[in-house]
Each structure stands twice: as structure tokens, then as C-alpha cells.
Protein backbone atom coordinates (compact mmCIF):
# COMPACT_ATOMS: atom_id res chain seq x y z
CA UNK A 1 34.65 23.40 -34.72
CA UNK A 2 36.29 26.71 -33.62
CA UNK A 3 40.24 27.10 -33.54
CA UNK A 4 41.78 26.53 -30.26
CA UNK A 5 44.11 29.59 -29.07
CA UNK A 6 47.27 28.28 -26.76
CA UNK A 7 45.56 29.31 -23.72
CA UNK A 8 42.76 27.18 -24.60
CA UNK A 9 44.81 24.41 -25.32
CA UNK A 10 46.61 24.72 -21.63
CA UNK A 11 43.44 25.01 -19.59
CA UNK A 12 41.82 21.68 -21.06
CA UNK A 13 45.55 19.81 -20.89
CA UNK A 14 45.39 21.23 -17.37
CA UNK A 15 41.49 19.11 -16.09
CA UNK A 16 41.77 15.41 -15.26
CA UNK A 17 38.83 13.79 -13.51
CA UNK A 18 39.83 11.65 -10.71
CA UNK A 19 38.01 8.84 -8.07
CA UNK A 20 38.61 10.41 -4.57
CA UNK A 21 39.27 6.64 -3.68
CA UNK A 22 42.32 6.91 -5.71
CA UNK A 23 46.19 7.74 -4.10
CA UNK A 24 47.03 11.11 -3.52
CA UNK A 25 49.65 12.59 -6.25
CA UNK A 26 51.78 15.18 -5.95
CA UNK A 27 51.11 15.83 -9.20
CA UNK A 28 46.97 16.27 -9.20
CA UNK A 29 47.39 20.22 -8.72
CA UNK A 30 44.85 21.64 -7.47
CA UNK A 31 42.29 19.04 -5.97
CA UNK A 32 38.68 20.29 -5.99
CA UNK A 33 36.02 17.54 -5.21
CA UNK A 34 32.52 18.12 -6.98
CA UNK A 35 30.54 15.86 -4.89
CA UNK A 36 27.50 17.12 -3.00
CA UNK A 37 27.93 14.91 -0.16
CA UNK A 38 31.10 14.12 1.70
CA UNK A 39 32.59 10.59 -0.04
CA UNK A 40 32.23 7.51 2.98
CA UNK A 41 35.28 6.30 4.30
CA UNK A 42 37.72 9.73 3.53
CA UNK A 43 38.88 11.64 5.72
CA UNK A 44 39.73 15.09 4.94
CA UNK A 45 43.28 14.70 5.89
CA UNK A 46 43.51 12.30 3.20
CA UNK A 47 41.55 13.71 0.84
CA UNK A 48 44.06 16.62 0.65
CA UNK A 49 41.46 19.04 -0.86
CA UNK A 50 42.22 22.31 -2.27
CA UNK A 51 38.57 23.40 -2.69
CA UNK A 52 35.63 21.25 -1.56
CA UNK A 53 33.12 22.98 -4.53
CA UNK A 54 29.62 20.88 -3.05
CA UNK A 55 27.32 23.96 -4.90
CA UNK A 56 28.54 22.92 -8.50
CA UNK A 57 27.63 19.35 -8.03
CA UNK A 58 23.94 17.75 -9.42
CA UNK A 59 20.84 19.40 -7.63
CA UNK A 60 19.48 16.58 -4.62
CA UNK A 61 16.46 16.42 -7.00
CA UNK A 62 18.60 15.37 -9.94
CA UNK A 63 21.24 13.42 -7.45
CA UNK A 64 18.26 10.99 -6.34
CA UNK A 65 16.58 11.21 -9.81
CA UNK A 66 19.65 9.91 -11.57
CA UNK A 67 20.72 7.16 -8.71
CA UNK A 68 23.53 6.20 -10.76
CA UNK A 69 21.53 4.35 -13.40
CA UNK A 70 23.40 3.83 -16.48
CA UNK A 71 19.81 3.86 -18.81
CA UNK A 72 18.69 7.40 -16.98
CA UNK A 73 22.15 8.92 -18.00
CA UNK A 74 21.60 10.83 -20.68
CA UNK A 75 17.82 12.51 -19.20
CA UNK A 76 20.45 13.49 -16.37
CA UNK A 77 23.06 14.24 -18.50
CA UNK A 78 20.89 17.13 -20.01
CA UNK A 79 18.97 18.46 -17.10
CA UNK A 80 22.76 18.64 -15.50
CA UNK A 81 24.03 20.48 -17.90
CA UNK A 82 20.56 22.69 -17.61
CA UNK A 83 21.87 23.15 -14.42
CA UNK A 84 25.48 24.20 -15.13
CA UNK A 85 24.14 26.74 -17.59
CA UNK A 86 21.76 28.35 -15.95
CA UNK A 87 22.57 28.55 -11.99
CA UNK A 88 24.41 31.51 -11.20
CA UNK A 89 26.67 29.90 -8.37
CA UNK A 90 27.34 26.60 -10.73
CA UNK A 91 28.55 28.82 -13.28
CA UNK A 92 30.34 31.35 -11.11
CA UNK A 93 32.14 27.79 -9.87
CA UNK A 94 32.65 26.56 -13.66
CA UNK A 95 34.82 30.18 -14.31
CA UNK A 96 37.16 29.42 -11.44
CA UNK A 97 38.27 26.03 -12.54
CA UNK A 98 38.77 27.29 -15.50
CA UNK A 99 40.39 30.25 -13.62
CA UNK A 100 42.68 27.71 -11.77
CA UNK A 101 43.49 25.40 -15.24
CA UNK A 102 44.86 28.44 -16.28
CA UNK A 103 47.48 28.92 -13.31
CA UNK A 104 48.15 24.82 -12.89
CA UNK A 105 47.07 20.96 -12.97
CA UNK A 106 43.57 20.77 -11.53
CA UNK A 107 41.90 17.19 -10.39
CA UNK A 108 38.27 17.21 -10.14
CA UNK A 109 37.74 14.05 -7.51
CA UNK A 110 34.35 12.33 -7.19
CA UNK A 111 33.27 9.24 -5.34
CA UNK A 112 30.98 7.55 -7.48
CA UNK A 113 31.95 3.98 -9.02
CA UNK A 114 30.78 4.59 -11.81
CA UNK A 115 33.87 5.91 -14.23
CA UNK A 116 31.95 7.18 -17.02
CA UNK A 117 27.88 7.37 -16.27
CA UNK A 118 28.80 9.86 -13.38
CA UNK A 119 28.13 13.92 -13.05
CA UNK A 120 32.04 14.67 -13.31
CA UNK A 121 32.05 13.82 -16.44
CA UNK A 122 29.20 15.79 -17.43
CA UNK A 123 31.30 18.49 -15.70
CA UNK A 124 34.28 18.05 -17.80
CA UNK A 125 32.23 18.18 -21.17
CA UNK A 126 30.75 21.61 -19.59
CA UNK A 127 34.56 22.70 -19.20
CA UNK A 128 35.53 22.08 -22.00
CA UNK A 129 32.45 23.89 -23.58
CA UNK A 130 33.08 27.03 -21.85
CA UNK A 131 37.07 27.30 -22.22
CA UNK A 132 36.80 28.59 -25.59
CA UNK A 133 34.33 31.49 -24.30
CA UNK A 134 36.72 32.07 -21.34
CA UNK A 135 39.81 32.64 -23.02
CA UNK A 136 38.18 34.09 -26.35
């Protein structure tokens, strides 16, 4: 595992994953949801959305693929990540969170609810993958 410089450090301090469904805080920063598909029941007044980033989420082929099945997780998992890696306008998307992180608090809100078998996550690990090649 590769040293963390302090900028580093500050941009994955700086990513919480959040359930749109969830209150508004002042203190979610920048709020960028990573759904494809608008969440039911929100509207965007109360979403309070900084960034609505619909190209970085899960391909409608993977989307229907995965269908939120805990056992198919970790096929979509990888063919997500695939997908984070290799499409230029996913990864263009990845370098400005990371962009943000670096200037404040950023929430990435999803609707799924699921907490953990979801694509956000799979996000965050991506994050977290690429800070150290963004600030290094």
C-alpha cells in the first residue's frame, strides 16, 4: 500500500455516500446524485442538487443486469468498475469529484435501498482508487 500525501488524505475525508431519501444537511457539501434515473418521490427542490452526474452511473445494460440482487453483486461489481475505467465521460466525471473533494465536503446521493450491494459504493472504491493518481 502506497503512502498517502495530505492532499490525498483530504479528498477521501472529503466523499460520504448518502440515500437521496435522507434529510438535507447543510453540511453534505457539494451534493452530486449518481443515479441514472431520477429517484421516485423527490423533487428537485428537495433534492438540493449541486450536480445531477446521470453519465457516471451503471450502463442500462448493467442497471437491469444487476437488478439489485445481492448474489449478482460482485459480476456487477467488476463489469462497473470496467466501466469506470474505461469510458471516457465516466472517468472525465470520476476527476471532477475528485476535483470538488479537493475544494469541500462532497455527498454522492443514490436512491437504491440497498446500503451496501448498490453502484455508489462501487463508485466510492473507484474514488478512492484514483485519488492517489490524482494528487500524485
Amino acid at each position: 500500500m502506497g503512502k498517502f500525501t495530505c492532499n490525498e488524505v483530504i479528498v477521501l475525508s472529503n466523499v460520504f455516500i448518502k440515500r437521496i431519501y435522507e434529510p438535507y444537511d447543510e453540511m453534505d457539501g457539494f451534493r452530486i446524485l449518481v443515479d441514472r434515473l431520477w429517484p421516485r418521490g423527490i423533487s428537485k427542490d428537495a433534492a438540493r442538487l449541486s450536480f445531477w452526474f446521470k453519465e457516471i452511473a451503471p450502463s442500462n445494460e448493467l442497471r437491469k443486469s444487476f437488478c439489485h440482487v445481492p448474489e449478482l453483486f460482485e459480476e456487477f461489481r467488476s463489469r462497473y468498475l470496467e466501466e469506470l475505467r474505461t469510458d471516457e465521460e465516466k472517468r472525465d466525471l470520476v476527476r471532477k469529484i475528485l476535483e470538488l473533494s479537493a475544494d469541500g465536503r462532497v455527498t454522492l446521493l443514490y436512491g437504491a435501498k440497498e446500503p451496501i450491494y448498490n453502484h455508489a459504493q462501487v463508485l466510492m472504491e473507484e474514488l478512492k482508487g484514483h485519488s492517489s493518481r490524482f494528487n500524485g
